[in-house]
Protein backbone atom coordinates (compact mmCIF):
# COMPACT_ATOMS: atom_id res chain seq x y z
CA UNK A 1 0.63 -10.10 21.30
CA UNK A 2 -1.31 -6.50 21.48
CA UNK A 3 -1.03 -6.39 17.98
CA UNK A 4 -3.73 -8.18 15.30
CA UNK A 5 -3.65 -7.26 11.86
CA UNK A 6 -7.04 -8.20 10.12
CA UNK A 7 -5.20 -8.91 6.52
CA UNK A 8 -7.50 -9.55 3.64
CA UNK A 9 -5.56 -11.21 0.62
CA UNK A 10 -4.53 -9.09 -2.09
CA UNK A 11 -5.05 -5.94 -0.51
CA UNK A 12 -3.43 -2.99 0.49
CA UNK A 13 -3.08 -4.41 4.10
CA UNK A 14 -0.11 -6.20 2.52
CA UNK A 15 1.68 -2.58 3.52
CA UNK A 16 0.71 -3.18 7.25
CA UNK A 17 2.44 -6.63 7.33
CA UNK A 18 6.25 -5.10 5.61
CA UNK A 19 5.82 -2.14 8.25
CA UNK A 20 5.68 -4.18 11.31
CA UNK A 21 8.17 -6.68 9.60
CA UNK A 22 10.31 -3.76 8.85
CA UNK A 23 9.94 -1.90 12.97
CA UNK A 24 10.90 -5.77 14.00
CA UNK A 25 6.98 -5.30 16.33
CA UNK A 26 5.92 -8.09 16.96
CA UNK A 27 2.19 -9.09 15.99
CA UNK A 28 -0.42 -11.35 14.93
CA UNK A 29 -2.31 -11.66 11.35
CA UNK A 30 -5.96 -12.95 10.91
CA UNK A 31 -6.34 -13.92 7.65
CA UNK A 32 -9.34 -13.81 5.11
CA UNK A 33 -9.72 -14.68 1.88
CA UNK A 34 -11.93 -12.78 -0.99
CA UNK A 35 -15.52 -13.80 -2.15
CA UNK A 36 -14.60 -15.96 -5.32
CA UNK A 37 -17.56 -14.30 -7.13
CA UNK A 38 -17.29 -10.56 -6.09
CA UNK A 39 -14.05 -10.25 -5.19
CA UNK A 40 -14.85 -8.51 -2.25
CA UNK A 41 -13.89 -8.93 1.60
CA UNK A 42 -15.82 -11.60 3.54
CA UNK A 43 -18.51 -10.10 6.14
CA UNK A 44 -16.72 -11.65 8.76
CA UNK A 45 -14.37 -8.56 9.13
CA UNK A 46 -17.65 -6.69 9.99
CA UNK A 47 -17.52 -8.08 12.90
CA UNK A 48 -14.12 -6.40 13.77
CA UNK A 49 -15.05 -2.94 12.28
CA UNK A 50 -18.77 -2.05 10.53
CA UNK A 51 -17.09 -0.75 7.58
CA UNK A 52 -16.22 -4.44 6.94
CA UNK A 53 -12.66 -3.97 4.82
CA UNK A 54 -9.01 -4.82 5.65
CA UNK A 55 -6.67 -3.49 6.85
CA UNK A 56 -7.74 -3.25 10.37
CA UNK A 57 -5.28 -2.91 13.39
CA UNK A 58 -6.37 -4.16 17.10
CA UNK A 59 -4.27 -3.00 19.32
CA UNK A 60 -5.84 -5.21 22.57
CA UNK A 61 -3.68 -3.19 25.36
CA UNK A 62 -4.95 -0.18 23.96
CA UNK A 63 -8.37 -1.00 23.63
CA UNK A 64 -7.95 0.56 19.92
CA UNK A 65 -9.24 -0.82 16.45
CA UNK A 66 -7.72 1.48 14.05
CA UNK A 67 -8.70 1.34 9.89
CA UNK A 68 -7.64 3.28 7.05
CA UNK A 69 -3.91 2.31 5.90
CA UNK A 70 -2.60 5.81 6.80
CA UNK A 71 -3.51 6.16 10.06
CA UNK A 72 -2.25 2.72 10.62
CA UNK A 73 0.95 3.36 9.56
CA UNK A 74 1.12 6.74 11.38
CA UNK A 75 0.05 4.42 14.88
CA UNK A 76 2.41 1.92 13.92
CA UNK A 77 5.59 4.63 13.65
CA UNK A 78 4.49 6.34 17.03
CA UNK A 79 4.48 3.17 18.42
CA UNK A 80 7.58 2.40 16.96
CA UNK A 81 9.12 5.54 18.64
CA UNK A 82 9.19 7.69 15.64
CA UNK A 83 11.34 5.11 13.47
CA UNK A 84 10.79 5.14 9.33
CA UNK A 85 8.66 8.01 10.41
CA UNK A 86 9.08 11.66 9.28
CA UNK A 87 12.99 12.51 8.53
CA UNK A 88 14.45 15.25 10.45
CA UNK A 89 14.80 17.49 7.37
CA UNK A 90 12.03 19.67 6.71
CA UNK A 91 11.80 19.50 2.98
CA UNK A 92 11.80 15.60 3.37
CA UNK A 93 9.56 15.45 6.04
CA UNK A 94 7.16 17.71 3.40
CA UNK A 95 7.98 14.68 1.59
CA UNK A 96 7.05 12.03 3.69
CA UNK A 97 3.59 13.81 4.49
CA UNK A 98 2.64 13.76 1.22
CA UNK A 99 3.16 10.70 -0.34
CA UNK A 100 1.81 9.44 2.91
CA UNK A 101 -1.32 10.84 1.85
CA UNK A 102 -0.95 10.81 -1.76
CA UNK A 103 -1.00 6.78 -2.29
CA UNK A 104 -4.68 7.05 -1.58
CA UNK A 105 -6.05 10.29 -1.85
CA UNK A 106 -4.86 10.58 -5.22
CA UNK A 107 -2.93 7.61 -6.91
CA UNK A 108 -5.47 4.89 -5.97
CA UNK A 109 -9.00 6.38 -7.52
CA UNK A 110 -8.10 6.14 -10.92
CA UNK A 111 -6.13 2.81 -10.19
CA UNK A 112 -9.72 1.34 -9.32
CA UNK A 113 -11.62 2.89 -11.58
CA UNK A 114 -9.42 1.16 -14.16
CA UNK A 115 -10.44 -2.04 -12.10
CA UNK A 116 -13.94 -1.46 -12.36
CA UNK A 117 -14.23 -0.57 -16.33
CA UNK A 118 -11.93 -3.20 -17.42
CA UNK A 119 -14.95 -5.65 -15.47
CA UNK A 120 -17.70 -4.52 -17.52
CA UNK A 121 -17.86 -5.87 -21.02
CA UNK A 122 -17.95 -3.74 -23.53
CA UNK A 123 -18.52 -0.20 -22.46
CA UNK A 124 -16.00 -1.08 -19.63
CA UNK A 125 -13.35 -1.44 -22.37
CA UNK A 126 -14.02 1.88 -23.82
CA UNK A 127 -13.75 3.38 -21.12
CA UNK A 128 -10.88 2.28 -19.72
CA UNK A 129 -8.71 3.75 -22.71
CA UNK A 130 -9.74 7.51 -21.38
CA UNK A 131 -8.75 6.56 -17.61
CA UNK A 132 -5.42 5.47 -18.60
CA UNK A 133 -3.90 9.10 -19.07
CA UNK A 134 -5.33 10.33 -15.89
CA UNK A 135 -3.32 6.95 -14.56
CA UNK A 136 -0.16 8.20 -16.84
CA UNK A 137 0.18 11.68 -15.69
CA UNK A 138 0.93 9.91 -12.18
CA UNK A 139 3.11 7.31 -13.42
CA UNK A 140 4.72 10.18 -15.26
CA UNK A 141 5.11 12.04 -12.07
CA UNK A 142 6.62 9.26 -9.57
CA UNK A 143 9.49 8.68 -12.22
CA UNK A 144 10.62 12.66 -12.29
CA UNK A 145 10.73 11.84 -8.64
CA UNK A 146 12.47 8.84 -7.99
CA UNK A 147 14.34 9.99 -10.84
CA UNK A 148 16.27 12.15 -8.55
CA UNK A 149 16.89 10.19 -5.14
CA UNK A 150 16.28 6.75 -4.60
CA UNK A 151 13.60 6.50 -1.78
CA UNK A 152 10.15 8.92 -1.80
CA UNK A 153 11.27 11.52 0.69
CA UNK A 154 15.41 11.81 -0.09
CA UNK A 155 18.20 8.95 0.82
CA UNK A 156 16.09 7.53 3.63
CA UNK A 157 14.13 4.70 3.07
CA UNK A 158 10.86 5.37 5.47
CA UNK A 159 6.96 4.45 5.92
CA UNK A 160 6.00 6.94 3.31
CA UNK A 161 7.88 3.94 1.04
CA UNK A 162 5.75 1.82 2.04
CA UNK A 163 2.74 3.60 1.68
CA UNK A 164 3.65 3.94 -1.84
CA UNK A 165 4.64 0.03 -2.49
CA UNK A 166 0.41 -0.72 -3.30
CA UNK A 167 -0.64 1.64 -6.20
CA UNK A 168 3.12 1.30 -7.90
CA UNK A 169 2.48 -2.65 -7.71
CA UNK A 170 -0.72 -2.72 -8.71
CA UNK A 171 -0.10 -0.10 -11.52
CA UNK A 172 2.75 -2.61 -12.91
CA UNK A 173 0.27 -5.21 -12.78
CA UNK A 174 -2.54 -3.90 -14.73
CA UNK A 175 -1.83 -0.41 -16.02
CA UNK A 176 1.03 -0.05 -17.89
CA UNK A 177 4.37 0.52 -15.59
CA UNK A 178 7.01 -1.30 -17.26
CA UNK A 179 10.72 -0.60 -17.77
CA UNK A 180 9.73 2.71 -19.95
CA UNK A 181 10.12 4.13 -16.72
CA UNK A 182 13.54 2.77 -15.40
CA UNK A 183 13.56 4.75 -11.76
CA UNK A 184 10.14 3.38 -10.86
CA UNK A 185 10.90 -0.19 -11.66
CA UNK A 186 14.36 0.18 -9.52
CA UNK A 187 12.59 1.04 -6.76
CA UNK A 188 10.22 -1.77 -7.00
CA UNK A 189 13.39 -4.25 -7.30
CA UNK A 190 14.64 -2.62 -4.28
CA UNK A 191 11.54 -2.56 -2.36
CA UNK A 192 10.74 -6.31 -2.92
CA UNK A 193 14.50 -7.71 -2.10
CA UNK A 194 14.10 -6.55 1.26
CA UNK A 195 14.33 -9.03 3.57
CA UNK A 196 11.30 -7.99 5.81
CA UNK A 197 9.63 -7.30 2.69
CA UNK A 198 9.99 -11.26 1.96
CA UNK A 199 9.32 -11.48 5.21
CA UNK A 200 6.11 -10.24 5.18
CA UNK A 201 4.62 -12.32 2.33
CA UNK A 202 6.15 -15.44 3.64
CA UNK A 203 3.42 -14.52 6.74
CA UNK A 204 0.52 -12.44 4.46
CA UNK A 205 -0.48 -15.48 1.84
CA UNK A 206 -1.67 -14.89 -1.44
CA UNK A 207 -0.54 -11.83 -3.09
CA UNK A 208 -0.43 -11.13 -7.04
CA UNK A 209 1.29 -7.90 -6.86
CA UNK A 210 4.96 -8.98 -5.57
């Protein structure tokens, strides 16, 4: 297969797995596990890109090694022909572009900031209660929207979706989505009985967030 997903466990390259589950692509997963101590990703995925982190895309008959979730999932749809890619619509396609950016460029920061101060003893602790609200103003935000349709860019599930699934999960799991906000947690539900969704962790290993 042309395809090799470097997948690190628990880690946003959990998206990259669902996606090519979801485009039916066929592809191949190298696995690594986390640093029991730090947490972090092992060195060996230096060896595939010098940055060292996951996820990374090979794509062998295109002599391409691709990182950054985003621009994996935008090679991924234009592989894919265009499919779960930007809806015809313009406002929705808006949409798409966005959140396609937004998972990371704005939802994740204060997601792992929250990580980091709720590490440190003490001080971490203290801290943590003043990056909550910055975490709540987003929360706040993604239930107005899928308040009013029921996937990110309109009535079209697409990779945008997926982009999304990571800081949602991870923001149930340690800070503070629950069923006060009813659309978000709907979404989740739908998002995780998916069949390629399953799909995808049957094949990824370990992942808390699901």
């Amino acid at each position: 297969m042309s395809l090799i997903v470097h997948h690190l466990e628990n880690s946003r390259s959990q998206r990259i797995l669902w996606l090519l589950e979801e485009l039916g692509l066929p592809y191949d997963i190298v696995r690594y596990e986390r640093d029991k101590t730090t947490m972090l990703a092992p060195p060996e995925l230096k060896k595939i890109h010098p940055l060292g982190k996951s996820p990374v895309l090979q794509d062998t008959a295109a002599g391409q090694v691709v990182i950054e979730t985003g621009a994996i999932v935008d090679y991924i749809v234009e592989l894919a022909d265009g499919r779960m890619g930007p809806p015809a619509h313009r406002d929705a396609t808006l949409r798409y572009r966005q959140y396609l950016h937004y998972a990371e460029g704005s939802m994740m920061p204060p997601l792992l900031l929250l990580l980091v101060m709720n590490r440190i003893p003490v001080v971490g602790k203290t801290a943590a209660k003043r990056v909550q609200p910055m975490i709540d103003v987003h929360l706040d935000y993604v239930e107005s929207e899928l308040a009013s349709r029921p996937w990110f860019t309109g009535d079209t599930f697409t990779a945008a979706d997926v982009m999304m699934s990571f800081p949602l999960e991870a923001a149930r799991s340690r800070a503070g989505l629950d069923e006060s906000r009813p659309a978000t947690i709907a979404w989740l539900d739908r998002i995780h009985a998916r069949p390629a969704y399953q799909a995808a962790l049957a094949k990824g290993g370990p992942y808390a967030y699901a």
